[in-house]
C-alpha atoms as a PDB file:
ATOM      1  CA  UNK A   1      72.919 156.833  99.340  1.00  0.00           C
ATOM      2  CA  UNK A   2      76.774 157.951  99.308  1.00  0.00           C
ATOM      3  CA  UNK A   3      76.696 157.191 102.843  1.00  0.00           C
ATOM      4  CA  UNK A   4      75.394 153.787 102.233  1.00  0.00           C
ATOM      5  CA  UNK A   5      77.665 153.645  99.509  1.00  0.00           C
ATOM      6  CA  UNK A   6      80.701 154.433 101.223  1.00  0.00           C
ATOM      7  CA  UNK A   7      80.000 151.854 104.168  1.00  0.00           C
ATOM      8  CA  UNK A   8      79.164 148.807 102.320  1.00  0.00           C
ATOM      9  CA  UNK A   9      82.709 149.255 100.087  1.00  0.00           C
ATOM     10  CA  UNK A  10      84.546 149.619 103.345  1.00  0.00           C
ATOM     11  CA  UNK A  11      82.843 146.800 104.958  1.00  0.00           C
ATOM     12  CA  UNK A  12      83.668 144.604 102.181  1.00  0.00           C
ATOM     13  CA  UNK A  13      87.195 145.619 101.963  1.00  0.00           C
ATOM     14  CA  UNK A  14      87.120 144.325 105.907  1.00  0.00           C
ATOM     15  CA  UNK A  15      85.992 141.181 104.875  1.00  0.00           C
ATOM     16  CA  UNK A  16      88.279 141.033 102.539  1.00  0.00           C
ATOM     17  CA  UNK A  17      91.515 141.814 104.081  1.00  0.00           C
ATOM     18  CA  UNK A  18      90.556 139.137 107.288  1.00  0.00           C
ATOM     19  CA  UNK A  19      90.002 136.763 104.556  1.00  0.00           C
ATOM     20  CA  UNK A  20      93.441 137.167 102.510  1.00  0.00           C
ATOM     21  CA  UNK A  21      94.996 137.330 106.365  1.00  0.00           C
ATOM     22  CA  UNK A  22      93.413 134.200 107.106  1.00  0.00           C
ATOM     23  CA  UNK A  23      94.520 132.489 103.737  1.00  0.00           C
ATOM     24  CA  UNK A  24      98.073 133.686 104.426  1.00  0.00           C
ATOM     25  CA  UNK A  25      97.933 132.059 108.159  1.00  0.00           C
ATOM     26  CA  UNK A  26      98.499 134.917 110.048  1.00  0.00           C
ATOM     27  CA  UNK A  27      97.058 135.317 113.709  1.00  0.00           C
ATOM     28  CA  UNK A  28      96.262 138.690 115.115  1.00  0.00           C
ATOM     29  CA  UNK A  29      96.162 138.419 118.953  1.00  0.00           C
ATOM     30  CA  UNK A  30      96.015 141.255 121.385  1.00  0.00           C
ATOM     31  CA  UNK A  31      96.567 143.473 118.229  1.00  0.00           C
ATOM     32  CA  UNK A  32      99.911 141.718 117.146  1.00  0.00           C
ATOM     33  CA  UNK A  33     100.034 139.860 113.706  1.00  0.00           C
ATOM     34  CA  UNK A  34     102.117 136.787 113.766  1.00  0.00           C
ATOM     35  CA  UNK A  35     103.068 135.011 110.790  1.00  0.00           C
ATOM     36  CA  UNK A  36     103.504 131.364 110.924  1.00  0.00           C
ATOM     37  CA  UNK A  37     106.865 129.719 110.553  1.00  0.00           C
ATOM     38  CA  UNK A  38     108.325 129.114 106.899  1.00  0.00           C
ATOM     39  CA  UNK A  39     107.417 125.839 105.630  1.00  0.00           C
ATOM     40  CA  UNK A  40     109.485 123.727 103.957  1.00  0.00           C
ATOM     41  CA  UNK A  41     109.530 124.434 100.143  1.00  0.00           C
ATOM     42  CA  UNK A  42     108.539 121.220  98.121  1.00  0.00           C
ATOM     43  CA  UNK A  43     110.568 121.949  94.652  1.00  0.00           C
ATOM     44  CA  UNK A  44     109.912 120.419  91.408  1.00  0.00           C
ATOM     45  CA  UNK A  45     112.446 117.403  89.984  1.00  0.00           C
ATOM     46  CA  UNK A  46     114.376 120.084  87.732  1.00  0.00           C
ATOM     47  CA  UNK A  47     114.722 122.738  90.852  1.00  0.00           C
ATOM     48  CA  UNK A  48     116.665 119.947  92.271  1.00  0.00           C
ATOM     49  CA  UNK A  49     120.190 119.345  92.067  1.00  0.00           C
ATOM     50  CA  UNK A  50     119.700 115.954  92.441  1.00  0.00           C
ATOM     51  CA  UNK A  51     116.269 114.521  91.595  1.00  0.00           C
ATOM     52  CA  UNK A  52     114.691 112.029  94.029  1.00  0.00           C
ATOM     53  CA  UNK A  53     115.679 108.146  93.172  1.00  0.00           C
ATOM     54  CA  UNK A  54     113.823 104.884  94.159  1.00  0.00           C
ATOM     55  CA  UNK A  55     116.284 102.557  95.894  1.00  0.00           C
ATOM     56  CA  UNK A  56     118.374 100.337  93.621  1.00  0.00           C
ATOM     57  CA  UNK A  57     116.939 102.588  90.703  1.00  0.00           C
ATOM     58  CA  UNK A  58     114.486 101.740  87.841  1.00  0.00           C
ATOM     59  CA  UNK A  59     115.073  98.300  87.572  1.00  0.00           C
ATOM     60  CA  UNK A  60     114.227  98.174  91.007  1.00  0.00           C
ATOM     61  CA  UNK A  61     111.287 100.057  90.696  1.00  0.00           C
ATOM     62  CA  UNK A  62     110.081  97.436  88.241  1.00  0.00           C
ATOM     63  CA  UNK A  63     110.756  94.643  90.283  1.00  0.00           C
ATOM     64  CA  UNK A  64     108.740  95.897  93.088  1.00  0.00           C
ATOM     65  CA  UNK A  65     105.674  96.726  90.651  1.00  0.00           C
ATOM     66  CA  UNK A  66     106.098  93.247  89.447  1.00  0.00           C
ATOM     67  CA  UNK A  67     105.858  91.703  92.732  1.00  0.00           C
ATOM     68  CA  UNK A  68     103.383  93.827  94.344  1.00  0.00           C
ATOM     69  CA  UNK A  69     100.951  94.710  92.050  1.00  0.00           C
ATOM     70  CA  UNK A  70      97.728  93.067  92.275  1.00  0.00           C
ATOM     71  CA  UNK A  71      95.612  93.426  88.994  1.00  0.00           C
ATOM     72  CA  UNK A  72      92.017  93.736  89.598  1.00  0.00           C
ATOM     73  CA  UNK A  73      90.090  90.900  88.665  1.00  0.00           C
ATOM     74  CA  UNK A  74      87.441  92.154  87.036  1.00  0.00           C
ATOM     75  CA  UNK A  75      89.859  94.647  85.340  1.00  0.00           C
ATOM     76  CA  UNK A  76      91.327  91.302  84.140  1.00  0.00           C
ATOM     77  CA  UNK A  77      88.614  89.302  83.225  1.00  0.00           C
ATOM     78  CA  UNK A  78      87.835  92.244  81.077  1.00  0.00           C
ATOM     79  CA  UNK A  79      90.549  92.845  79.451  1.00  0.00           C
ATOM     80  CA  UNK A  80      90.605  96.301  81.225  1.00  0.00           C
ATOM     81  CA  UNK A  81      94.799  97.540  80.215  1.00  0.00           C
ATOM     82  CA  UNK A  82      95.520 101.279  81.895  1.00  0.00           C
ATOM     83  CA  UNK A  83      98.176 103.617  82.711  1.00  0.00           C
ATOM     84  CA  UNK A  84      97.738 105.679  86.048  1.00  0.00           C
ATOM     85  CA  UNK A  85     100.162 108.598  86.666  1.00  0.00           C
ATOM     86  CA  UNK A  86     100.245 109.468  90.040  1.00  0.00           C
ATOM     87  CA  UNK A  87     101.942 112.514  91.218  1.00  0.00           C
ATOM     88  CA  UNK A  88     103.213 112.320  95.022  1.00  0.00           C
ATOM     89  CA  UNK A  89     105.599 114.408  97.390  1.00  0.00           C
ATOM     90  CA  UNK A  90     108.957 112.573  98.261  1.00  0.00           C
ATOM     91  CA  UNK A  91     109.619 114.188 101.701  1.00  0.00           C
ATOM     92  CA  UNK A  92     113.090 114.383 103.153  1.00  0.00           C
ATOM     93  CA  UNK A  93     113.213 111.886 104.980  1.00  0.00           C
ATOM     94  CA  UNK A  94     112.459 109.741 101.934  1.00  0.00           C
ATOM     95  CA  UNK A  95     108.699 108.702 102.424  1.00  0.00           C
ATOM     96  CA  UNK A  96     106.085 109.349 100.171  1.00  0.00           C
ATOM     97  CA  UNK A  97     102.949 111.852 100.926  1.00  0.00           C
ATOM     98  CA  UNK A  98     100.435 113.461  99.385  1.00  0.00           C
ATOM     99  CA  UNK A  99      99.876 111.105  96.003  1.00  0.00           C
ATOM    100  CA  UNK A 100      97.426 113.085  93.639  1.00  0.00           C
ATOM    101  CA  UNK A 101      95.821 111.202  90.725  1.00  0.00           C
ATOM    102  CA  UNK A 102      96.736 112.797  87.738  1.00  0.00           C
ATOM    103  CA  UNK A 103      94.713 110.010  84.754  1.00  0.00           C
ATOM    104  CA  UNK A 104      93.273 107.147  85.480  1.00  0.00           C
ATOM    105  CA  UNK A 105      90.490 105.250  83.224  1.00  0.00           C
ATOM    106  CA  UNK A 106      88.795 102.805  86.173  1.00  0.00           C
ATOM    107  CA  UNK A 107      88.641 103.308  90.124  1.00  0.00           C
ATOM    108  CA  UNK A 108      89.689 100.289  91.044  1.00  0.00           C
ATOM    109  CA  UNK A 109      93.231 100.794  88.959  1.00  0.00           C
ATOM    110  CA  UNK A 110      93.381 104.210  91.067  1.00  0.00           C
ATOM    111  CA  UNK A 111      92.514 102.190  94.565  1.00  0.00           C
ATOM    112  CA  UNK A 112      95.343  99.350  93.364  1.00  0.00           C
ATOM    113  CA  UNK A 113      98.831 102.256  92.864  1.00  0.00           C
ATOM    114  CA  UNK A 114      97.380 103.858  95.983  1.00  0.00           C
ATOM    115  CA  UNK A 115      98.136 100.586  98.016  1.00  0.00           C
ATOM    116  CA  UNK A 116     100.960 100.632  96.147  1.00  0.00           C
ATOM    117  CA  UNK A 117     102.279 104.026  97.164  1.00  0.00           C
ATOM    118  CA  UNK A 118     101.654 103.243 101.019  1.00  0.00           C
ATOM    119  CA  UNK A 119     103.745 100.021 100.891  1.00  0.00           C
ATOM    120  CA  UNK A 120     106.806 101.647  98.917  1.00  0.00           C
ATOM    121  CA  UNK A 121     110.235 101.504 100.522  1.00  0.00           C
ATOM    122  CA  UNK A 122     111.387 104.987 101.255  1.00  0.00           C
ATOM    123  CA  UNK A 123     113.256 106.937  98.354  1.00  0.00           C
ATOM    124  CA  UNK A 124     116.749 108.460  98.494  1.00  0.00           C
ATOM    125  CA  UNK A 125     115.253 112.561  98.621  1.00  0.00           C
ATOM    126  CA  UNK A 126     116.105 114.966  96.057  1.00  0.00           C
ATOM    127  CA  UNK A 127     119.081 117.199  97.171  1.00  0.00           C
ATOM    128  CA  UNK A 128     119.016 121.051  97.021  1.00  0.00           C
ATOM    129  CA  UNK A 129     122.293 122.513  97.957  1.00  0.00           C
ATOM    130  CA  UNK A 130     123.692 119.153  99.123  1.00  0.00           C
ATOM    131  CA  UNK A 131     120.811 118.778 101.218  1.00  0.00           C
ATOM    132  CA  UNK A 132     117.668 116.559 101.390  1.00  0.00           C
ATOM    133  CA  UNK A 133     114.604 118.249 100.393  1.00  0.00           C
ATOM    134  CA  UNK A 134     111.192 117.200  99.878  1.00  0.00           C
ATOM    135  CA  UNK A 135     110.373 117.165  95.938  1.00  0.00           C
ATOM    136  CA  UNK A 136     107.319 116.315  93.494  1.00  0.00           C
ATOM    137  CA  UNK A 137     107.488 113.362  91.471  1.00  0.00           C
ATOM    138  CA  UNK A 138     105.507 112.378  88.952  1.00  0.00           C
ATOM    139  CA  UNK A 139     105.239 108.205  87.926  1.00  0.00           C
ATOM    140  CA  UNK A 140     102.859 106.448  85.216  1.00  0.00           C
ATOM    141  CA  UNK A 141     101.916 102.716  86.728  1.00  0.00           C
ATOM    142  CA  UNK A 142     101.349 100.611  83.903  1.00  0.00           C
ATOM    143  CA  UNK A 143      98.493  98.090  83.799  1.00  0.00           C
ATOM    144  CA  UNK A 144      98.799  95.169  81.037  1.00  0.00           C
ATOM    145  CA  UNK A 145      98.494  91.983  80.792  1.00  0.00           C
ATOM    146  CA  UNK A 146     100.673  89.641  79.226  1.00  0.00           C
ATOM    147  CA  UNK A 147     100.192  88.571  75.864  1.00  0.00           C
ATOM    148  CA  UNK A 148      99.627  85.462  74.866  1.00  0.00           C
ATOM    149  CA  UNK A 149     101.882  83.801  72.245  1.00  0.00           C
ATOM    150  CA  UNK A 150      99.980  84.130  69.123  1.00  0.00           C
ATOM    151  CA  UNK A 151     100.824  81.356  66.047  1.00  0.00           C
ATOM    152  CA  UNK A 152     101.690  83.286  63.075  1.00  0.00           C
ATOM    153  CA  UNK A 153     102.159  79.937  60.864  1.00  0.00           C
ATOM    154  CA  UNK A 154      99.805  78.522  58.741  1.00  0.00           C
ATOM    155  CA  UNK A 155      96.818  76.222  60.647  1.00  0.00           C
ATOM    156  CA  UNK A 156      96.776  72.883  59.047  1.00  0.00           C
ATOM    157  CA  UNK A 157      93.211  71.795  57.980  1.00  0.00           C
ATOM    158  CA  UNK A 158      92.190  68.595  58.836  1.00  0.00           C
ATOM    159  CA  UNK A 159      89.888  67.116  55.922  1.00  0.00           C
END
């Protein structure tokens, strides 16, 4: 029973170890281990010394959403209003990767700031160091529609 014991914990500290060495990305060939090369580090807005800025800044920003958003119709029809926040990588060469979907109330909101993301100009990069660096970067896309002028005076009945 010891025996049995004894094998089964070293078998599964076998398993084990390939399986953290295959997490890490190591290779073991010919009985060498060879770690893969160092990717680049994707740092946070505030690990940057310079955070990541859409070109022409926020009023820019807005002026693209403006032009380019398409709000779903039957969002629209139903008077569907939504804020998505998206979270996405701004590489270093300024284009944007890897968008994650942090809230979003209806699918086809989440479908509309995904086209969105794909047909953005490419950002100025963070800088780290004086250098370009890829960073997160985290933006709500707001969904409303325009009011409609309401009368606030007083209706005059007709009699």
């Amino acid at each position: 029973m010891k025996a049995l014991l004894k094998y089964c914990t070293w078998t599964l500290f076998v398993l084990l170890s390939a399986n953290l060495s295959a997490q890490q990305g190591a290779t073991v060939a010919k009985g060498k281990t060879t770690m893969p090369a160092a990717q680049d580090t994707i740092y946070s807005q505030v690990q940057t010394d310079r955070r990541a800025i859409y070109p022409g800044g926020s009023s820019a920003w807005e002026a693209f959403f403006a032009k380019n958003h398409r709000y779903p119709e039957v969002a629209k029809a139903s008077g569907l209003q939504t804020t998505v926040v998206v979270r996405f990588i701004i590489q270093k060469d300024g284009s944007v990767t890897d968008p994650e979907i942090i809230c979003s109330s209806h699918p086809l909101f989440t479908e509309e700031v995904l086209r969105l993301l794909k047909i953005m100009p490419k950002w100025k990069p963070a800088l780290k160091h004086g250098k370009p660096c890829a960073s997160y970067y985290k933006l709500p896309f707001i969904f409303q529609l325009k009011e409609m002028p309401v009368d606030r005076g007083m209706k005059i009945l007709k009699r």
